[in-house]
C-alpha atoms as a PDB file:
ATOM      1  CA  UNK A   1      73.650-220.478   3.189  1.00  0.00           C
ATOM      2  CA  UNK A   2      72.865-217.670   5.440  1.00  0.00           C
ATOM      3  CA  UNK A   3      71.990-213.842   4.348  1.00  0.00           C
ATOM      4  CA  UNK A   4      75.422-212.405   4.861  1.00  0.00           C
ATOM      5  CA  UNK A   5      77.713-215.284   2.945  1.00  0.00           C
ATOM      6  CA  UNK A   6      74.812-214.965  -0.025  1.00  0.00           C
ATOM      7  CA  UNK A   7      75.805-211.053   0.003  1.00  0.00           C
ATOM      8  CA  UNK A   8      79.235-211.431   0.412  1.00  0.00           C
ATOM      9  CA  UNK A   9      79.695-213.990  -2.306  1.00  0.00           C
ATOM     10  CA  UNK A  10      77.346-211.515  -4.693  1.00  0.00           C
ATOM     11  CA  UNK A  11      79.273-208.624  -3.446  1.00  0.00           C
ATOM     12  CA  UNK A  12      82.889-210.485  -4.610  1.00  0.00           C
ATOM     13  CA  UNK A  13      81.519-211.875  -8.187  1.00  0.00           C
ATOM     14  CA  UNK A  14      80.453-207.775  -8.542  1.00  0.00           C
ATOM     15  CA  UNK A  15      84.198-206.714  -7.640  1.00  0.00           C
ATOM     16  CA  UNK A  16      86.032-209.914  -9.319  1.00  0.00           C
ATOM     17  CA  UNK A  17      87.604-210.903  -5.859  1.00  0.00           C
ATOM     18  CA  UNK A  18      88.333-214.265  -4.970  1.00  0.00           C
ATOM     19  CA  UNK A  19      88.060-213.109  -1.171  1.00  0.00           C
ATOM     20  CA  UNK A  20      87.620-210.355   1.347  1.00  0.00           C
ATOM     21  CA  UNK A  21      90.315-208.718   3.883  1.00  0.00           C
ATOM     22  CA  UNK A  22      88.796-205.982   5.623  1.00  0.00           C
ATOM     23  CA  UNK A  23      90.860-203.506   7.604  1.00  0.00           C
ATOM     24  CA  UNK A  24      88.456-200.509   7.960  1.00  0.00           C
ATOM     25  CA  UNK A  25      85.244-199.761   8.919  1.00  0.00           C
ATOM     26  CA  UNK A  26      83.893-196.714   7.372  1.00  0.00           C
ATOM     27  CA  UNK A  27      80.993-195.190   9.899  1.00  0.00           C
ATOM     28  CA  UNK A  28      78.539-192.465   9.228  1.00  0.00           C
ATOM     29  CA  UNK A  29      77.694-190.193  12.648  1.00  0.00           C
ATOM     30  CA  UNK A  30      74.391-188.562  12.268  1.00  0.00           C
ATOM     31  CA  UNK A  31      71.626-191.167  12.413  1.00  0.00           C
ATOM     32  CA  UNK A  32      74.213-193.651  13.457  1.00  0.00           C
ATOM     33  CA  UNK A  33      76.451-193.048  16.252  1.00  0.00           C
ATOM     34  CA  UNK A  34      73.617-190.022  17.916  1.00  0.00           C
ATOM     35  CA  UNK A  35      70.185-190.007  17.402  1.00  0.00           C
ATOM     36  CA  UNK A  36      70.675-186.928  16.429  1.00  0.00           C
ATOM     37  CA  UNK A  37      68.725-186.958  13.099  1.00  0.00           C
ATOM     38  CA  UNK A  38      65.226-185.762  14.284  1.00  0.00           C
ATOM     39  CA  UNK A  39      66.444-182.653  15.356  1.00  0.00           C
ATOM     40  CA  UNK A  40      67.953-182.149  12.066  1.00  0.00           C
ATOM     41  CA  UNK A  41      64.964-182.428  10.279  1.00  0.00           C
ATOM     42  CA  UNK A  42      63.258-180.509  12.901  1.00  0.00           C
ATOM     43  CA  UNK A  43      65.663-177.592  12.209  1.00  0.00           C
ATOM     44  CA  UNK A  44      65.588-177.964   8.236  1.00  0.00           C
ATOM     45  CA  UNK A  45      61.767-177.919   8.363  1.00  0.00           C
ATOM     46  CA  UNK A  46      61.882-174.776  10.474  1.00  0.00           C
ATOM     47  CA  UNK A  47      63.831-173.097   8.183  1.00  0.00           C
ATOM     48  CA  UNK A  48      62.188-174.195   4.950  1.00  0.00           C
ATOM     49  CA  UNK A  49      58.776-172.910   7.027  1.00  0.00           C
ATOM     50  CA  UNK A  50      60.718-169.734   7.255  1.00  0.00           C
ATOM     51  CA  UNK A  51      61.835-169.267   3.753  1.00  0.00           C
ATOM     52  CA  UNK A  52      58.052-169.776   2.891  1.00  0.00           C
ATOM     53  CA  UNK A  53      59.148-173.390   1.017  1.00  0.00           C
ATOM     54  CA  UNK A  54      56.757-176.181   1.207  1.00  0.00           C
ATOM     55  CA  UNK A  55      58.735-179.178   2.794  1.00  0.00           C
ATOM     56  CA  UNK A  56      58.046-182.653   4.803  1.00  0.00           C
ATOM     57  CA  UNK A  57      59.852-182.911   7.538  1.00  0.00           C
ATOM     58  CA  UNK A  58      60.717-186.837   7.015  1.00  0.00           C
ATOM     59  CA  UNK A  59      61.809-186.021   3.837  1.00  0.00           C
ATOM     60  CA  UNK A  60      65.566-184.340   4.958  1.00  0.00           C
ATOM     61  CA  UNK A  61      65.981-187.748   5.928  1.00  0.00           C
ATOM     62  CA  UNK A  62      66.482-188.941   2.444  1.00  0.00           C
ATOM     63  CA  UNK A  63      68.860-185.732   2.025  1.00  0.00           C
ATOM     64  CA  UNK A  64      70.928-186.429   5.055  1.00  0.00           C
ATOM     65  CA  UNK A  65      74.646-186.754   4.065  1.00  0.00           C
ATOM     66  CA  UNK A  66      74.493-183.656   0.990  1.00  0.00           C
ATOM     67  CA  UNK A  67      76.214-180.581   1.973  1.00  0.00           C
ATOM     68  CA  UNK A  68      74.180-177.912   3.335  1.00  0.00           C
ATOM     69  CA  UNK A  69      74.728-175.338   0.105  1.00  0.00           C
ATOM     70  CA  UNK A  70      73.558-178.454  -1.752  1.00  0.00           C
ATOM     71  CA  UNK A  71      70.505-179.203   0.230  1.00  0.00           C
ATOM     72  CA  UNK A  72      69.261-175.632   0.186  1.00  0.00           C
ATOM     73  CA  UNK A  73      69.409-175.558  -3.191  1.00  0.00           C
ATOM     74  CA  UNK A  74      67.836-178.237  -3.330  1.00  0.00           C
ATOM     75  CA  UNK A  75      64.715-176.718  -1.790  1.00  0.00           C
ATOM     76  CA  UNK A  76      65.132-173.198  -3.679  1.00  0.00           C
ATOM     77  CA  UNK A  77      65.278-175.182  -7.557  1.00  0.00           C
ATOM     78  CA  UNK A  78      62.155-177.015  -6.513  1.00  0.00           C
ATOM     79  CA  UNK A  79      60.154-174.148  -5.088  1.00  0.00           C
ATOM     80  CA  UNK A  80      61.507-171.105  -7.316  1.00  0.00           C
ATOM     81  CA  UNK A  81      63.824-173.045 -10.296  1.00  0.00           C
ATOM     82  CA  UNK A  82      66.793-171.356  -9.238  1.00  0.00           C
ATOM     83  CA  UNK A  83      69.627-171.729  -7.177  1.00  0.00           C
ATOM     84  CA  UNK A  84      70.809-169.476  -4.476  1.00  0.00           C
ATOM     85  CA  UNK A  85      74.565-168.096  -4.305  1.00  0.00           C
ATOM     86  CA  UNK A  86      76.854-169.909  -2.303  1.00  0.00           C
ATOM     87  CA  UNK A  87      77.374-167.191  -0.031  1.00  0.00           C
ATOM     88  CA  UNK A  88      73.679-166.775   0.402  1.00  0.00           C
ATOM     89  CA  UNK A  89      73.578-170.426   0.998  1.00  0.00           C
ATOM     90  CA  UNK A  90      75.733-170.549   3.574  1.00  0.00           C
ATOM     91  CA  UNK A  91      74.321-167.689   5.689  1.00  0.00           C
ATOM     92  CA  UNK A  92      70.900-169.788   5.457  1.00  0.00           C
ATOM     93  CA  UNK A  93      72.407-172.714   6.798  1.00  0.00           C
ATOM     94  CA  UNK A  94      73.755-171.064   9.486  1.00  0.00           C
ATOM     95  CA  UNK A  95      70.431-170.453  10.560  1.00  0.00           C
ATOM     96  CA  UNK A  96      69.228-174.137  10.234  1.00  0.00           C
ATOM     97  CA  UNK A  97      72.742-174.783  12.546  1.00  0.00           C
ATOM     98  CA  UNK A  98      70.871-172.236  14.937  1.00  0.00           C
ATOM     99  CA  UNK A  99      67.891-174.428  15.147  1.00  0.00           C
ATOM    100  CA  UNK A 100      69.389-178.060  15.431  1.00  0.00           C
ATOM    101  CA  UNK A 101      71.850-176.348  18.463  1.00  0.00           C
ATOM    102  CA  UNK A 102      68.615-174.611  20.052  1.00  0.00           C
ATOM    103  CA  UNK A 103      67.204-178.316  19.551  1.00  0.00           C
ATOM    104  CA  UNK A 104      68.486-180.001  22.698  1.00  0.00           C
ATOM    105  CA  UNK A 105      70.631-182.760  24.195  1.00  0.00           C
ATOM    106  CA  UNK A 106      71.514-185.291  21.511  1.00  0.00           C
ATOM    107  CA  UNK A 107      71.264-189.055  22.411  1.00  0.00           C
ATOM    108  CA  UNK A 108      73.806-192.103  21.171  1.00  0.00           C
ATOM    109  CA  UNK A 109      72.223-194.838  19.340  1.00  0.00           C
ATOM    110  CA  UNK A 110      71.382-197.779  21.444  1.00  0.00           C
ATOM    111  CA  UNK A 111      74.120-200.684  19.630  1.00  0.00           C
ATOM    112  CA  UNK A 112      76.562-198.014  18.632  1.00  0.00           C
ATOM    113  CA  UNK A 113      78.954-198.485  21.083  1.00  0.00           C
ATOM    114  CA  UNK A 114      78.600-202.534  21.301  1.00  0.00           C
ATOM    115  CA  UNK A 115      79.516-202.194  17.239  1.00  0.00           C
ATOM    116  CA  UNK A 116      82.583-199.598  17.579  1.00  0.00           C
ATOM    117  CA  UNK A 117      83.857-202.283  20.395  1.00  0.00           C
ATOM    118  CA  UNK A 118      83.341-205.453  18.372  1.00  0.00           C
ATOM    119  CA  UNK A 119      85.242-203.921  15.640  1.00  0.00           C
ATOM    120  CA  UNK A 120      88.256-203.259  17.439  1.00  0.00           C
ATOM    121  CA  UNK A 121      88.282-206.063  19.511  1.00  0.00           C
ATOM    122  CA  UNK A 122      88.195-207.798  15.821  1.00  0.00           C
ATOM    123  CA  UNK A 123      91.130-205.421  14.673  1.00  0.00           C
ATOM    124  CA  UNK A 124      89.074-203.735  12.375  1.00  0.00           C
ATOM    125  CA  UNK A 125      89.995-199.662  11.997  1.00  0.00           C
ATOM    126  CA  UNK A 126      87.257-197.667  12.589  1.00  0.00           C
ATOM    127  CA  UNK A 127      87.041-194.233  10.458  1.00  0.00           C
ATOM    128  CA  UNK A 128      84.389-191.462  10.996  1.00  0.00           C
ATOM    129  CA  UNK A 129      82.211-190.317   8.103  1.00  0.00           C
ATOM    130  CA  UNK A 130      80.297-187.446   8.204  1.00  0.00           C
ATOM    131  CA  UNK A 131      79.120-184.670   6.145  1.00  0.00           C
ATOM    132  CA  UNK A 132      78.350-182.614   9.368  1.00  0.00           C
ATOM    133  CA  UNK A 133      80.181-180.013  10.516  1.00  0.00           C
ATOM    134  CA  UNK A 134      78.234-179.264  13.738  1.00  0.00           C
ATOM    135  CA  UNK A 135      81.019-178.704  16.281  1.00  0.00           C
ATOM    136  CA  UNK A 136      79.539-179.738  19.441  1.00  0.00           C
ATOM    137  CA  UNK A 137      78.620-183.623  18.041  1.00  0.00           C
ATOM    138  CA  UNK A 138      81.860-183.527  16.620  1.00  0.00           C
ATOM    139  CA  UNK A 139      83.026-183.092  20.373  1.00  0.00           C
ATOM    140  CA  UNK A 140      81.224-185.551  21.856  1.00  0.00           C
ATOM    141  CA  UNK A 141      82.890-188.419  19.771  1.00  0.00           C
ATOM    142  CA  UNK A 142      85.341-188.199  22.671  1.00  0.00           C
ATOM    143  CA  UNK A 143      83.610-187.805  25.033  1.00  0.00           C
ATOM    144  CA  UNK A 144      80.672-191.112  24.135  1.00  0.00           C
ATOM    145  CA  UNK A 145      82.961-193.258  21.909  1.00  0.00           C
ATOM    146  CA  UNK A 146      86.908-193.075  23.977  1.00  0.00           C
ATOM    147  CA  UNK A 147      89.022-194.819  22.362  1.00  0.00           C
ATOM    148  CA  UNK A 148      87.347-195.681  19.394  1.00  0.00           C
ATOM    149  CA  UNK A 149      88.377-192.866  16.448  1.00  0.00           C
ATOM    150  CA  UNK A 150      91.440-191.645  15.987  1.00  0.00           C
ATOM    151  CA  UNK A 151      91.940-187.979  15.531  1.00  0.00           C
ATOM    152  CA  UNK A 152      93.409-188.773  12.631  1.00  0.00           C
ATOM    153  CA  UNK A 153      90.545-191.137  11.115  1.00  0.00           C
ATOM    154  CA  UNK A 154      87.822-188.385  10.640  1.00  0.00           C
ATOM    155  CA  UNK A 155      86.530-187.162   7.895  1.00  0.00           C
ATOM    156  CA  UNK A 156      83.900-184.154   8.288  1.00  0.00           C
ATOM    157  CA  UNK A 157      82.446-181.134   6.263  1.00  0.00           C
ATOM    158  CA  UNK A 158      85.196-179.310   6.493  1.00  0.00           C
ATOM    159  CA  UNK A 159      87.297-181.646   4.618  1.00  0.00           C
ATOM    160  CA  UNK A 160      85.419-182.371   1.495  1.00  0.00           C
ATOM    161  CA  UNK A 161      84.128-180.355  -1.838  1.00  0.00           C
ATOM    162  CA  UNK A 162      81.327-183.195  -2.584  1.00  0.00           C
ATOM    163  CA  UNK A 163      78.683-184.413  -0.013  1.00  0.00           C
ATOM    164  CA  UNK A 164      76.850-187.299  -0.664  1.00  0.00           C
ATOM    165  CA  UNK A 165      75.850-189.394  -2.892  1.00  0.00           C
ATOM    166  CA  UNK A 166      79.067-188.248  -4.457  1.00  0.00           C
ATOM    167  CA  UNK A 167      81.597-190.988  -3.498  1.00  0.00           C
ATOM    168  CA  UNK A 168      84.072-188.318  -2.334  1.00  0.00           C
ATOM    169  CA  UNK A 169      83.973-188.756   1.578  1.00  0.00           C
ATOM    170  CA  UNK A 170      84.585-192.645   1.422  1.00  0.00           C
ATOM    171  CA  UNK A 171      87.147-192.359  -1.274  1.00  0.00           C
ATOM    172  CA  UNK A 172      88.782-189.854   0.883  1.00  0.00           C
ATOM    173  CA  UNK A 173      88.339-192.461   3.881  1.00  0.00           C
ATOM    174  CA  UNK A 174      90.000-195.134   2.238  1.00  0.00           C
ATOM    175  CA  UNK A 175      93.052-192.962   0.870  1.00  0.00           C
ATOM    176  CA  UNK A 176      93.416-191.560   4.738  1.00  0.00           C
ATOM    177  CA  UNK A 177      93.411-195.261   6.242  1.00  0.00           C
ATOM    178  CA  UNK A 178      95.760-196.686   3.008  1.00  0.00           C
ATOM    179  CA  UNK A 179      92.736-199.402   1.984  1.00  0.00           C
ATOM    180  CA  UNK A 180      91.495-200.582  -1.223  1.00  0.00           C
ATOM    181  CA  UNK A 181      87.649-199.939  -1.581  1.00  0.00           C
ATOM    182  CA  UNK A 182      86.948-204.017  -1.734  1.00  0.00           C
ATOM    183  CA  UNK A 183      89.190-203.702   2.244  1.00  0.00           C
ATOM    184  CA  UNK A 184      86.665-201.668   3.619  1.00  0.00           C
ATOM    185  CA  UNK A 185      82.635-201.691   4.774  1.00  0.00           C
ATOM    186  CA  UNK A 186      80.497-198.639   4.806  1.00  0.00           C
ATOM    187  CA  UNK A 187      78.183-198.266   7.813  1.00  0.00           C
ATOM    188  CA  UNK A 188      75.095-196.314   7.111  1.00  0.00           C
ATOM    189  CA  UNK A 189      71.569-195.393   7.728  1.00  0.00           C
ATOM    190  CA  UNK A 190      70.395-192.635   4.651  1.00  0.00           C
ATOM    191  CA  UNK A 191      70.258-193.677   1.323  1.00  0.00           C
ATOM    192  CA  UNK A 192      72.688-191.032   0.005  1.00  0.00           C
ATOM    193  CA  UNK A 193      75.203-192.533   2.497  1.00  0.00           C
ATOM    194  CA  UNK A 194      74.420-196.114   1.141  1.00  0.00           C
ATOM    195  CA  UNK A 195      74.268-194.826  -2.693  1.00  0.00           C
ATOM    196  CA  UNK A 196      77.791-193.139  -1.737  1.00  0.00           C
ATOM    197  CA  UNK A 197      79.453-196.029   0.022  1.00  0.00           C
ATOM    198  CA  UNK A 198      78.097-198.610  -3.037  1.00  0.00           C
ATOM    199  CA  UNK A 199      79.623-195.756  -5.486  1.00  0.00           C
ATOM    200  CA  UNK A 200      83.034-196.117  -3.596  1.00  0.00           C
ATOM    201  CA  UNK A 201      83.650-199.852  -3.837  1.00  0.00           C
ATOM    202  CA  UNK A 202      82.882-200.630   0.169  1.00  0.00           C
ATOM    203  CA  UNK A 203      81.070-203.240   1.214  1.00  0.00           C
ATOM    204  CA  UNK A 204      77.963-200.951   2.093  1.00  0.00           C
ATOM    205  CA  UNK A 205      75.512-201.819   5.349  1.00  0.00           C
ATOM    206  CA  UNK A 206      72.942-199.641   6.174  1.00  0.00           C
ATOM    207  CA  UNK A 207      70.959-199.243   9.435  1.00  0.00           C
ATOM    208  CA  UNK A 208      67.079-198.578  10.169  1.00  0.00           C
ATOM    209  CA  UNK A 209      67.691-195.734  12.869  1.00  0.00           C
ATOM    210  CA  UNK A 210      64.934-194.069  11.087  1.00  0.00           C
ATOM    211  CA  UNK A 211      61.644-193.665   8.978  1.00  0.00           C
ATOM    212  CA  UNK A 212      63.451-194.580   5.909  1.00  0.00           C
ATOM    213  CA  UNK A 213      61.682-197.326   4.528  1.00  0.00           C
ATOM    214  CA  UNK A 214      63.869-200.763   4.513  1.00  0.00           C
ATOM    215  CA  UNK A 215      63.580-201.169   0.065  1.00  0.00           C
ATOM    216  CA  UNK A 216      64.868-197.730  -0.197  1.00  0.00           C
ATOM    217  CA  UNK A 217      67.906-198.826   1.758  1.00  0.00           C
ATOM    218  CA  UNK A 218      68.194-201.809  -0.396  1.00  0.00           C
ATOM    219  CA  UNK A 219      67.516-199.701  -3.843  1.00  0.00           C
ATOM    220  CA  UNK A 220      70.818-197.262  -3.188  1.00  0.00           C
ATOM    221  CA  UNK A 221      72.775-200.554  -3.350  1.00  0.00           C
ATOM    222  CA  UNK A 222      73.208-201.776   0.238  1.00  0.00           C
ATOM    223  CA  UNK A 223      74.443-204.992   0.384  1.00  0.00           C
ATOM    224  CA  UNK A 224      73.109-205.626   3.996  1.00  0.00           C
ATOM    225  CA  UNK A 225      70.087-204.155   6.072  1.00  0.00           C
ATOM    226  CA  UNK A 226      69.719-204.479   9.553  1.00  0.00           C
ATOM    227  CA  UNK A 227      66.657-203.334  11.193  1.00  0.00           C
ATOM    228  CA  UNK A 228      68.556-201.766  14.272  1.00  0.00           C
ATOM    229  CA  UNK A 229      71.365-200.797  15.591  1.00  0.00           C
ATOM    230  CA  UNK A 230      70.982-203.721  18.561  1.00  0.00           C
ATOM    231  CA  UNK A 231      70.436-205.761  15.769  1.00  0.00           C
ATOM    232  CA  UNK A 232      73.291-205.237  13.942  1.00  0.00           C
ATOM    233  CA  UNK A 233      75.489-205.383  16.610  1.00  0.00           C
ATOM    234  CA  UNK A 234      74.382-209.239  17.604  1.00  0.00           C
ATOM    235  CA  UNK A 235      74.686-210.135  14.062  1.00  0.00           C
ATOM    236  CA  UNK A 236      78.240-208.428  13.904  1.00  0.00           C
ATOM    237  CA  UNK A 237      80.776-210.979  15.013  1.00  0.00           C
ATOM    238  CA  UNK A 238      78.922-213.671  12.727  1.00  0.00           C
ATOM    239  CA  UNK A 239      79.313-211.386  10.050  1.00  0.00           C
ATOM    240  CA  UNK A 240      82.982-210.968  10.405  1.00  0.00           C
ATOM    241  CA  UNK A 241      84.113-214.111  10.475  1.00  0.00           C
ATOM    242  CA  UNK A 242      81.864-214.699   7.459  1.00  0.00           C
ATOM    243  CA  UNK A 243      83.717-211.831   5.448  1.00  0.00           C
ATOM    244  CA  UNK A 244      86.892-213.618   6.728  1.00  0.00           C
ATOM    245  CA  UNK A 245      85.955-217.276   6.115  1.00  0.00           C
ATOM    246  CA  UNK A 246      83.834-216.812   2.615  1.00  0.00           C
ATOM    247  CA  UNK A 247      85.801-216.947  -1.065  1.00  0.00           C
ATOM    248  CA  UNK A 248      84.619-217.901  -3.963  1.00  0.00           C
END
């Protein structure tokens, strides 16, 4: 029995379903669609070196998906043991937004596109995921992936009160595209994103695009890890017609 039936069958014994029928895929942006995680971390490191806050850079990559508010607390509890307000905590962030703009062009992910087009050739719905608000990736959705979201199928900062881990944004995704959680598969790269997909009920799969190591992928409750995005997309058609042709 290959990888994906083994976690497909575990998956539906954890859920108590007999089989799967997935109509949406629910698909993270930063880290998966652009490569555009380095120069957040780049840009939160600049500003914790600013605040005077001790910080690795590689580790916003294990924060990627909170809030920004919940991120620079975050950093203020550990270095201080307070909080900041919210209103102070926005006004900071705005500053790290400075940075990651300042950064640079902002590549896609090699794969990304080859995925997006193997899920709707397969009928699968594709949803956007984010907990960024950053305006000018938000534009280039249209511009790098036409024809492949919706207007209608995106959820971003602006629309929810809980980043991840908190479940919110893929509950909110599978109320939007009228699926159960067991109808839909989370595609992810952070472990906040994978602990939040797992937390919804999704099918979760999460993606090496960065220095997050593989077992901390696997610890937030993935269900699948690819190491690419190349990857993932040659292993992708398989894996559908697994999820449609697997039942306990």
């Amino acid at each position: 029995m290959n990888n994906n039936k083994t976690a497909i069958l575990r998956y539906l014994e954890a859920n108590h379903q007999q089989h799967l029928d997935i109509k949406a895929a629910l698909i993270d942006m930063d880290g998966v669609l652009f490569d555009s995680m380095p120069f957040h971390t780049l840009a939160w490191k600049r500003l914790a070196d600013q605040l005077g806050i001790e910080a690795n850079r590689d580790e916003f990559y294990l924060y990627e998906g909170m809030t920004g508010v919940a991120t620079i607390n975050l950093l203020f509890r550990r270095h201080c043991g307070k909080e900041v307000s919210v209103e102070e905590a926005r006004e900071l962030y705005k500053i790290k937004a400075e940075y990651f703009r300042n950064s640079g062009p902002v590549d896609v992910i090699t794969g990304a596109h080859d995925v997006l087009s193997c899920l709707k050739r397969s009928g699968i719905e594709r949803v956007l995921v984010t907990g960024s608000g950053q305006p000018d990736t938000l534009r280039r959705i249209d511009e790098e992936y036409e024809g492949l979201f919706e207007p209608h199928l995106r959820i971003t900062a602006a629309d929810v009160k809980h980043g991840k881990p908190n479940p919110e944004p893929y509950l909110m995704a599978q109320q939007r595209i009228g699926a159960a959680p067991t109808q839909t598969i989370v595609i992810e790269n952070a472990p906040l994103g994978v602990e939040a997909g797992h937390a919804s009920g999704a099918f979760t799969i999460a993606i090496t695009t960065g220095p997050v190591p593989k077992q901390n992928l696997i610890d937030s409750g993935a269900d699948l890890v690819f190491d690419s995005m190349p990857e993932f997309a040659q292993c992708l058609p398989q894996l559908i017609e697994d999820f449609r042709n697997t039942s306990l």
